[in-house]
Protein backbone atom coordinates (compact mmCIF):
# COMPACT_ATOMS: atom_id res chain seq x y z
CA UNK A 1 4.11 -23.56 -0.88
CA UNK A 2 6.85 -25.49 -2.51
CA UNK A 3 9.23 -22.09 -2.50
CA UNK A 4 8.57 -21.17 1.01
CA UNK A 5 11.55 -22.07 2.72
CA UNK A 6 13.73 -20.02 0.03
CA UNK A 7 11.58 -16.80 0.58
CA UNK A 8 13.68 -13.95 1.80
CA UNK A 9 10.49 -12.94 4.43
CA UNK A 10 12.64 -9.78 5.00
CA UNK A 11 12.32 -8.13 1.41
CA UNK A 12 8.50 -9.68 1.38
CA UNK A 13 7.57 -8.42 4.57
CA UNK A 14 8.61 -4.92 3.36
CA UNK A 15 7.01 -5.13 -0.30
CA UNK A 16 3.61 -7.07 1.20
CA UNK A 17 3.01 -4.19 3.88
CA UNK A 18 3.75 -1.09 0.91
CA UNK A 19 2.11 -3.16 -2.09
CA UNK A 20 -1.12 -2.66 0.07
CA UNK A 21 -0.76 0.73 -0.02
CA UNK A 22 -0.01 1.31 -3.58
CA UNK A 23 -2.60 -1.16 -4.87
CA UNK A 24 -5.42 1.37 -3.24
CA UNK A 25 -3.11 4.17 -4.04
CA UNK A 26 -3.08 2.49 -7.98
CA UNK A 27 -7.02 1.41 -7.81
CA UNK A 28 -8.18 4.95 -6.91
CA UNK A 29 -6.36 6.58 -9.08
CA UNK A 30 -7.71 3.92 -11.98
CA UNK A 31 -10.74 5.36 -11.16
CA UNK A 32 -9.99 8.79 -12.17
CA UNK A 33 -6.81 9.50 -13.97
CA UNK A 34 -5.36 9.89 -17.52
CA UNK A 35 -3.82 6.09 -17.83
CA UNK A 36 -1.54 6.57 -20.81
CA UNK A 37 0.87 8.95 -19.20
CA UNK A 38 1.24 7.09 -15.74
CA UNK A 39 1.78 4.35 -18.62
CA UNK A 40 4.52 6.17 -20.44
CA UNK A 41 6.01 6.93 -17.32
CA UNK A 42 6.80 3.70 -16.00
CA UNK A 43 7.87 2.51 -19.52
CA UNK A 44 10.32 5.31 -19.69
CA UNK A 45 11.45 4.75 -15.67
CA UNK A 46 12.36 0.69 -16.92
CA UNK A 47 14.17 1.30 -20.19
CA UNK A 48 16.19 3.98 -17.57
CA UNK A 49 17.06 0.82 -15.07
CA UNK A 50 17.71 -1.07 -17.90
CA UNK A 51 20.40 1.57 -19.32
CA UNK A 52 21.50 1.94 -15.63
CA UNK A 53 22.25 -1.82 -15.93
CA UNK A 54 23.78 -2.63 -19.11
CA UNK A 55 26.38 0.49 -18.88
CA UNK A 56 27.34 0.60 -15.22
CA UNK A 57 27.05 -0.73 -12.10
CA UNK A 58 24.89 -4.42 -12.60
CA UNK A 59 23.35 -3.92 -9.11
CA UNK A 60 21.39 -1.15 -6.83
CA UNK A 61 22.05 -1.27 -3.14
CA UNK A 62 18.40 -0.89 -1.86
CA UNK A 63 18.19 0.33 1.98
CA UNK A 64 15.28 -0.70 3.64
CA UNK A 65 13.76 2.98 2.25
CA UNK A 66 14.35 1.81 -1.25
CA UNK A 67 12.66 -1.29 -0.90
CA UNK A 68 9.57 0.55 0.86
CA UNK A 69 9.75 2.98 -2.32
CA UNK A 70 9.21 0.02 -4.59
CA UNK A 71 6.85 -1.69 -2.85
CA UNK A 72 4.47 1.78 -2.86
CA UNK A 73 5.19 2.21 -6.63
CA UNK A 74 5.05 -1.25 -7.54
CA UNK A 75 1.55 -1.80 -5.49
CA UNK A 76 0.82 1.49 -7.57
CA UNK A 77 1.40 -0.19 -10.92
CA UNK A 78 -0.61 -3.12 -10.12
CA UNK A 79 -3.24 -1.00 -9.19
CA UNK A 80 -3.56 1.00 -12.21
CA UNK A 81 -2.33 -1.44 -14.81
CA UNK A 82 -1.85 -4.74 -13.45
CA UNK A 83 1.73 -4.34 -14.20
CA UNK A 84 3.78 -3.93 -11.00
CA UNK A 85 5.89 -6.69 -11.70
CA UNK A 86 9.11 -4.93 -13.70
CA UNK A 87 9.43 -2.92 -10.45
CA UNK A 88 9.38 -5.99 -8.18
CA UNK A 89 11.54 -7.63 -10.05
CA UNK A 90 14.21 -4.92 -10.12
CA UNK A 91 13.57 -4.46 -6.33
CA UNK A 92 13.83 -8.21 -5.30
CA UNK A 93 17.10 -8.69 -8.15
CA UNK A 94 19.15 -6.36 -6.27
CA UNK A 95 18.37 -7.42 -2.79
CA UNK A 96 18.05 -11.22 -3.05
CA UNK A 97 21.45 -13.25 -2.40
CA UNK A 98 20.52 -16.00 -4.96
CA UNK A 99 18.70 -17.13 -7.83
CA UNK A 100 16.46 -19.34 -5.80
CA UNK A 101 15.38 -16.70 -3.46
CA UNK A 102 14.99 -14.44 -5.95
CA UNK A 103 12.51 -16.79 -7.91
CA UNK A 104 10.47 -17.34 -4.65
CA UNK A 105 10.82 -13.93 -3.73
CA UNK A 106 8.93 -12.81 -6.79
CA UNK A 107 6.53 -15.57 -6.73
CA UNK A 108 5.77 -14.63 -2.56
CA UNK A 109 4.93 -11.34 -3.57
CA UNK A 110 3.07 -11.42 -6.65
CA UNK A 111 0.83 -14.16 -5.13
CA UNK A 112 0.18 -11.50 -2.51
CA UNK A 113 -0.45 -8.39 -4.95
CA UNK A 114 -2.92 -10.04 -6.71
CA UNK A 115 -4.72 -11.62 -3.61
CA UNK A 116 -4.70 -7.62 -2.45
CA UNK A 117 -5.88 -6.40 -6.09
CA UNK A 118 -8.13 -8.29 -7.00
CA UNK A 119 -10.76 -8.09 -4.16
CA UNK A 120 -9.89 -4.59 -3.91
CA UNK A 121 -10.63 -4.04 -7.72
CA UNK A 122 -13.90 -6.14 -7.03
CA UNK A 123 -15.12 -3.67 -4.30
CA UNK A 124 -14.34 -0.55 -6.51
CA UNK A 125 -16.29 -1.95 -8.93
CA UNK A 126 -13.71 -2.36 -12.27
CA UNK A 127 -13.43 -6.11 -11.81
CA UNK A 128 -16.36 -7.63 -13.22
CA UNK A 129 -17.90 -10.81 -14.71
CA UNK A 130 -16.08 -10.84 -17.92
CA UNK A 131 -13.26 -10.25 -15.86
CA UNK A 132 -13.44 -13.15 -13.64
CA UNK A 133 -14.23 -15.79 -17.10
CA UNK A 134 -11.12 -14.19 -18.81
CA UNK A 135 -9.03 -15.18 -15.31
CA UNK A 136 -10.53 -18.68 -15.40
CA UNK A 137 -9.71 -18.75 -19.31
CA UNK A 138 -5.79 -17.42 -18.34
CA UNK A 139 -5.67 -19.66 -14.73
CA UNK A 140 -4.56 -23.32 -16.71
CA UNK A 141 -2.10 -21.05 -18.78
CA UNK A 142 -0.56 -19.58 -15.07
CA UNK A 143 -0.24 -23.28 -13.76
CA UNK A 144 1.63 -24.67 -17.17
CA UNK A 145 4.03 -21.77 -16.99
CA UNK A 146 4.93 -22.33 -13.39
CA UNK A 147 5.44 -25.78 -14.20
CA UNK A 148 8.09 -25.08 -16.91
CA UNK A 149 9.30 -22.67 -14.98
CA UNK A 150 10.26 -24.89 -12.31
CA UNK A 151 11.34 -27.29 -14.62
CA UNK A 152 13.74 -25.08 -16.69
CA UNK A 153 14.54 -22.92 -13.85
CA UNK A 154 17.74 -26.08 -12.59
CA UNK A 155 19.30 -26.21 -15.93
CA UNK A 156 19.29 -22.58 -17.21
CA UNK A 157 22.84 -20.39 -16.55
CA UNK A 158 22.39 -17.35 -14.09
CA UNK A 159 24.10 -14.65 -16.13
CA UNK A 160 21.85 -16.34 -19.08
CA UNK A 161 18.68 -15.72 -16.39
CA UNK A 162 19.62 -12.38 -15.69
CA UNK A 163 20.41 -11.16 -19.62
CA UNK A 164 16.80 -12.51 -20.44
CA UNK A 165 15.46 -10.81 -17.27
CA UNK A 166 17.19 -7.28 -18.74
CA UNK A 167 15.87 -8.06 -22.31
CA UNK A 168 12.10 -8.72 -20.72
CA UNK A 169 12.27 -5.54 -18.77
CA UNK A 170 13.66 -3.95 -21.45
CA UNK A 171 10.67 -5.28 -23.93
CA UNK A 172 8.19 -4.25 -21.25
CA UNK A 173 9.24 -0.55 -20.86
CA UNK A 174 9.10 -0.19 -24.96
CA UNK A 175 5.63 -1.63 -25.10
CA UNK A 176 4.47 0.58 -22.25
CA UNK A 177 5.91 3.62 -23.98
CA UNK A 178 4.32 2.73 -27.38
């Protein structure tokens, strides 16, 4: 609630409405699909933006189609593997104006993912009990990190933010692909 008034509503209003999608898109397919190569797939599609990045152009102009495109695929993601959140974050860092927004962006929308997953991975019947004591186990852990993260977020350099956000995404995609 504390973020709300730096939420760019535009960029969440597309990626809420298309997240929805791709989470029951992601969820069915859970269900029935070879995991490791939709896995490899979207390891291999970061380390790509990542390239794109650090030897060109530093941003993607993302029509209102492109930011549909990664809502689907990031809903998708979060669906199958929980891990959406690379393709958010290269969605909302090339359409957000600032920092700030950008930071409340992402937290705006993966709130909502996860309020969409979750009972939808409940119904399908892949969320279970052990699932829901592991989340309780995790849920202290989530609130600390938000705390330093708001904390930290004032004093740390926005090139030195966006390097670290490259070398995450850039980390993620490897450990996806191996």
């Amino acid at each position: 609630m504390k973020e709300w008034r730096n939420i760019d509503r535009k960029i969440i209003l597309h990626l809420a409405l298309t997240s929805v999608i791709g989470v029951i898109l992601g969820i069915v397919v859970l269900s029935y699909a070879k995991l490791i190569i939709l896995k490899r797939g979207l390891g291999v599609f970061i380390l790509l933006y990542v390239a794109y990045v650090s030897f060109g152009k530093t941003k993607i102009k993302l029509n209102k189609n492109g930011v549909i495109g990664f809502g689907v695929m990031g809903g998708f993601f979060s669906g199958v593997f929980s891990t959406g959140g690379p393709l958010y974050v290269i969605c909302v860092e090339n359409t957000a104006h600032s920092i700030k927004v950008f930071r409340a962006t992402m937290i705006g929308v993966l709130g909502l993912v996860t309020i969409t997953r979750v009972p939808a991975l409940a119904v399908s019947g892949i969320l279970n009990v052990n699932h829901l004591k592991m989340a309780l186990f995790v849920f202290p852990i989530f609130l600390l990190a938000q705390f330093l993260g708001k904390r930290t977020f004032s004093k740390i350099d926005e090139k030195l933010f966006k390097r670290s956000l490259m070398l995450l995404l850039c980390v993620s995609g490897a450990i996806m692909i191996f």
